[in-house]
N, C-alpha and C. Protein backbone atom coordinates (compact mmCIF):
# COMPACT_ATOMS: atom_id res chain seq x y z
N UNK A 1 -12.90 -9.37 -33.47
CA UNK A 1 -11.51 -9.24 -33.83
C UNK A 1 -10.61 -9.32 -32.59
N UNK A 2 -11.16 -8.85 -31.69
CA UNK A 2 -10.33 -8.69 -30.36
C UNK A 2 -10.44 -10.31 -29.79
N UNK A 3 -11.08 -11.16 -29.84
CA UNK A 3 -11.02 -12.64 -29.22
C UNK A 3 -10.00 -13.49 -30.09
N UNK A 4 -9.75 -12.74 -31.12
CA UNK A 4 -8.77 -13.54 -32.36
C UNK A 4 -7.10 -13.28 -31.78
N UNK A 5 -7.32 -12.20 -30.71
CA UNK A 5 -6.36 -11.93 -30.69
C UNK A 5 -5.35 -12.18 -29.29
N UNK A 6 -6.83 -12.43 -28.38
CA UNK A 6 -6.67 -13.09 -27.34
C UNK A 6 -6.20 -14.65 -27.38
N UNK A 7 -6.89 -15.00 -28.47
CA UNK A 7 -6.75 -16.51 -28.97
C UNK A 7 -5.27 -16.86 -29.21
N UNK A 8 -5.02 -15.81 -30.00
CA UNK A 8 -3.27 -16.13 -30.90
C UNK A 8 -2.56 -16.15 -29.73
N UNK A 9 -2.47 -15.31 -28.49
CA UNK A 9 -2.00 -15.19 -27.58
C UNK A 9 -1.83 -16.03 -26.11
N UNK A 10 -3.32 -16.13 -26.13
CA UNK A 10 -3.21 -17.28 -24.87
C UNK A 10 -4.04 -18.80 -24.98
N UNK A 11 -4.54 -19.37 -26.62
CA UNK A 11 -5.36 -19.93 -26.89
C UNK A 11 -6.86 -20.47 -26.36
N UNK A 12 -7.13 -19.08 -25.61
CA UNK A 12 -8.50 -19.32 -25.58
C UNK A 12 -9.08 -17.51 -25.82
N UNK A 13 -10.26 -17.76 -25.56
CA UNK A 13 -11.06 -16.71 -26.10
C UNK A 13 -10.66 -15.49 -24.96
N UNK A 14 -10.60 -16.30 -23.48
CA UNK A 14 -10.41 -14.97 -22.38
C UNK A 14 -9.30 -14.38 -22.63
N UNK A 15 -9.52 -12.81 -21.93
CA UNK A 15 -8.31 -12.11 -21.84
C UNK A 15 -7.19 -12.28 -20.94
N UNK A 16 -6.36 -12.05 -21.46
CA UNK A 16 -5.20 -12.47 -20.25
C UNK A 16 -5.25 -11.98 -18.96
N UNK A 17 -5.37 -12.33 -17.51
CA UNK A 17 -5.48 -12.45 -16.42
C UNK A 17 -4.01 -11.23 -15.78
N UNK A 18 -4.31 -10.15 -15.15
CA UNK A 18 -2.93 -9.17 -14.55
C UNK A 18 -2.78 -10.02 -13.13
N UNK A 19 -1.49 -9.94 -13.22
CA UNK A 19 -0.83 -10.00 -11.75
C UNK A 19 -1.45 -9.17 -10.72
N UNK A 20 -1.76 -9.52 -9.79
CA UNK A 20 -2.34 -9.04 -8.48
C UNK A 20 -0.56 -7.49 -8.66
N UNK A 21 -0.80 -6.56 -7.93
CA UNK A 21 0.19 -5.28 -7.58
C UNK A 21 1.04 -5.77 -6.59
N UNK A 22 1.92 -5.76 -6.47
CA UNK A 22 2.95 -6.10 -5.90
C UNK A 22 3.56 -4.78 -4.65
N UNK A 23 2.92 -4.70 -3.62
CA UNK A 23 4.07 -3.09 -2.91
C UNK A 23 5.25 -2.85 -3.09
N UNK A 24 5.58 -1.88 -3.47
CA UNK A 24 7.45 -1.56 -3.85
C UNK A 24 7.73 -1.66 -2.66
N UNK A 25 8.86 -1.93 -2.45
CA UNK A 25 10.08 -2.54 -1.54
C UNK A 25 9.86 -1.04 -0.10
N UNK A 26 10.06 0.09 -0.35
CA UNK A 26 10.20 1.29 -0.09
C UNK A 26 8.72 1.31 0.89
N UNK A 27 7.70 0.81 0.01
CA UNK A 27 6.61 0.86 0.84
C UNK A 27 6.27 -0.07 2.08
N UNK A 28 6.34 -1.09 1.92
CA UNK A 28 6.68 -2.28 2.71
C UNK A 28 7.78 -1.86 3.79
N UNK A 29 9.08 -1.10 3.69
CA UNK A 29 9.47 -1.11 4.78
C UNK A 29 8.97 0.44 5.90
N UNK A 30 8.47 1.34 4.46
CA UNK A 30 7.79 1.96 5.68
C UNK A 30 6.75 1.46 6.23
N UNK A 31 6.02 0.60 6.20
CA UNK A 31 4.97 0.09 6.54
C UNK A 31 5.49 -0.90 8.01
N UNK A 32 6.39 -1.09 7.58
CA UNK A 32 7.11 -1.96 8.66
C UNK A 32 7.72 -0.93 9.94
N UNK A 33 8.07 0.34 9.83
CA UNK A 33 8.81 1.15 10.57
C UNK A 33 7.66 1.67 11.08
N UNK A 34 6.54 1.76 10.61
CA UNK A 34 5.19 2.68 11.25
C UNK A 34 4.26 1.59 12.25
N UNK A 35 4.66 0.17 11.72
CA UNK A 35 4.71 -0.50 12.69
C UNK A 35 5.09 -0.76 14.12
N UNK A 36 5.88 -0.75 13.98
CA UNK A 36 7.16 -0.42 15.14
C UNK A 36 6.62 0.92 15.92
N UNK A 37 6.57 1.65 15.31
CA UNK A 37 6.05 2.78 15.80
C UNK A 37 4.39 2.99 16.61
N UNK A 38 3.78 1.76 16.79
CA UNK A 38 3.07 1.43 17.61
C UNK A 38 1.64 1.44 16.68
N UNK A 39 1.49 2.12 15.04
CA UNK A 39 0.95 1.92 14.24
C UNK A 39 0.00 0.09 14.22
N UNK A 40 -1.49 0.26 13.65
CA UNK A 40 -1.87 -1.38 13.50
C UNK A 40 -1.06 -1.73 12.18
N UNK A 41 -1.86 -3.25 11.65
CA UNK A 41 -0.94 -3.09 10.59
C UNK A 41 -2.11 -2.65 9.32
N UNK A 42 -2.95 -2.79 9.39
CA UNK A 42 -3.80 -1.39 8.52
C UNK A 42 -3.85 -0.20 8.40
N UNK A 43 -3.62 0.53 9.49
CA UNK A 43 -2.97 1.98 9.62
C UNK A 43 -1.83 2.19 8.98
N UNK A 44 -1.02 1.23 9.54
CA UNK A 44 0.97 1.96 8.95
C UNK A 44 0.41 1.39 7.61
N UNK A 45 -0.71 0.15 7.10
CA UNK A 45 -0.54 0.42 5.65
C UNK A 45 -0.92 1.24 4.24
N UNK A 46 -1.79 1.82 5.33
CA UNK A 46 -2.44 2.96 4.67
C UNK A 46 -1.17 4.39 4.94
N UNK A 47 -0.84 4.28 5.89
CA UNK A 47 -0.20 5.68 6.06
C UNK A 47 1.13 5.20 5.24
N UNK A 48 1.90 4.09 5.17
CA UNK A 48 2.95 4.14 3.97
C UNK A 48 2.85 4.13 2.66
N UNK A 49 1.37 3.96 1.96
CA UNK A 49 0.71 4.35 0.67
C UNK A 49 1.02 5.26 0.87
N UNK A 50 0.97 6.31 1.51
CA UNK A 50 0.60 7.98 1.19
C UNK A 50 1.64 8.47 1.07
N UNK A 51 1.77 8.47 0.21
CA UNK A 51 3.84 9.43 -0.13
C UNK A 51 3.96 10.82 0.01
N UNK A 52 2.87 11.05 0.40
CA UNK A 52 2.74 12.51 0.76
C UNK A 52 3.32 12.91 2.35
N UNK A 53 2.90 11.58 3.17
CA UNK A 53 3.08 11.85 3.99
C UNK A 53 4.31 11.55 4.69
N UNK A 54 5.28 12.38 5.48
CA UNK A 54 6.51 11.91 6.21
C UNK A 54 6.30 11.25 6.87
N UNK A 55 7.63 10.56 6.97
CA UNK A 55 7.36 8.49 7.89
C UNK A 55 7.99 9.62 9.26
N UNK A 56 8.66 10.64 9.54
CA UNK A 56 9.17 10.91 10.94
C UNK A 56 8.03 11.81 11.59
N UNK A 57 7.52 12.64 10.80
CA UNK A 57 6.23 13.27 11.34
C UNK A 57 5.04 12.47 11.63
N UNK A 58 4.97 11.48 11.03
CA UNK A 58 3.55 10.35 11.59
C UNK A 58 4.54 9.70 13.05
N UNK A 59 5.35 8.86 12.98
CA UNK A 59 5.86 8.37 13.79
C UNK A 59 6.16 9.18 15.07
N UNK A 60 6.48 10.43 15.04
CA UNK A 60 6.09 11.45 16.23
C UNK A 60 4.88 11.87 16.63
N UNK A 61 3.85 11.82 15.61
CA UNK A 61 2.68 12.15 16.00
C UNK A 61 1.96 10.72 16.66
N UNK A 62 2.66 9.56 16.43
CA UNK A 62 1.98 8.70 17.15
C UNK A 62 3.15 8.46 18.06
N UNK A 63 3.73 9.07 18.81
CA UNK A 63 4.27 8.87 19.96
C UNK A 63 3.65 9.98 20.96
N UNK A 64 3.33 10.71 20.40
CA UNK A 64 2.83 12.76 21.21
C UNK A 64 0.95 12.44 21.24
N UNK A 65 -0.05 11.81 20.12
CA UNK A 65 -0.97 11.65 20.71
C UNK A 65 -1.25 10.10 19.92
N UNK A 66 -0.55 9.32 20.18
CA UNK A 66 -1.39 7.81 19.83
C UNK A 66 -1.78 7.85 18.38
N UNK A 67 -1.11 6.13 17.76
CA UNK A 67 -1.83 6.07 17.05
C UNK A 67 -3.40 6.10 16.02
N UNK A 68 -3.92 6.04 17.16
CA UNK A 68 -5.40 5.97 16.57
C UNK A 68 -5.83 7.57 16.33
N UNK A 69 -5.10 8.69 17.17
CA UNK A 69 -5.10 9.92 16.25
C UNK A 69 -4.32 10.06 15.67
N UNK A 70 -3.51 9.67 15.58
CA UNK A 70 -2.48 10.22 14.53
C UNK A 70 -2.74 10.07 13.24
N UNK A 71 -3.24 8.24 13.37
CA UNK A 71 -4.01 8.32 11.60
C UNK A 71 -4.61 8.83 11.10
N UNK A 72 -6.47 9.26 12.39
CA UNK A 72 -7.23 10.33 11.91
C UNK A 72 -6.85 11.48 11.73
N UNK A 73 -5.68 12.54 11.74
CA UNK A 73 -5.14 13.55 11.71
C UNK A 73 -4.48 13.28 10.40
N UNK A 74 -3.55 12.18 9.73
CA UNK A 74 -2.40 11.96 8.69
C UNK A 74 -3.34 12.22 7.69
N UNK A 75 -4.70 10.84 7.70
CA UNK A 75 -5.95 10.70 6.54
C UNK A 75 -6.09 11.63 6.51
């Protein structure tokens, strides 16, 4: 029943295919500012996922001991 319905929809049997996630706007530019902030760009992109974490408290903590602790300390 469920391929009948895929069918009506996209005329074939597969299911319709999702858009890859898109980063909200918000994330991307913190990602960009943690950059700057001497962050790689795998680090600031992991550390601007984390909404938990403040973009001025990472960005001080990687000015006071380096990025490469600062991430292991944020994670």
């Amino acid at each position: 029943m469920m391929a009948s319905v895929f069918r009506s929809r996209t005329g074939s049997n597969e299911p319709p295919k999702e858009e890859p996630a898109k980063p909200e706007k918000h994330i991307l530019w913190r990602q960009q500012q943690l950059q700057r902030a001497g962050f790689d760009e795998t680090q600031a992109a992991l550390i601007a996922g984390a909404r938990h974490i403040d973009l001025h408290m990472a960005m001080d903590l990687a000015e006071k001991a380096g990025p490469e602790l600062a991430t292991k300390i944020l994670l």
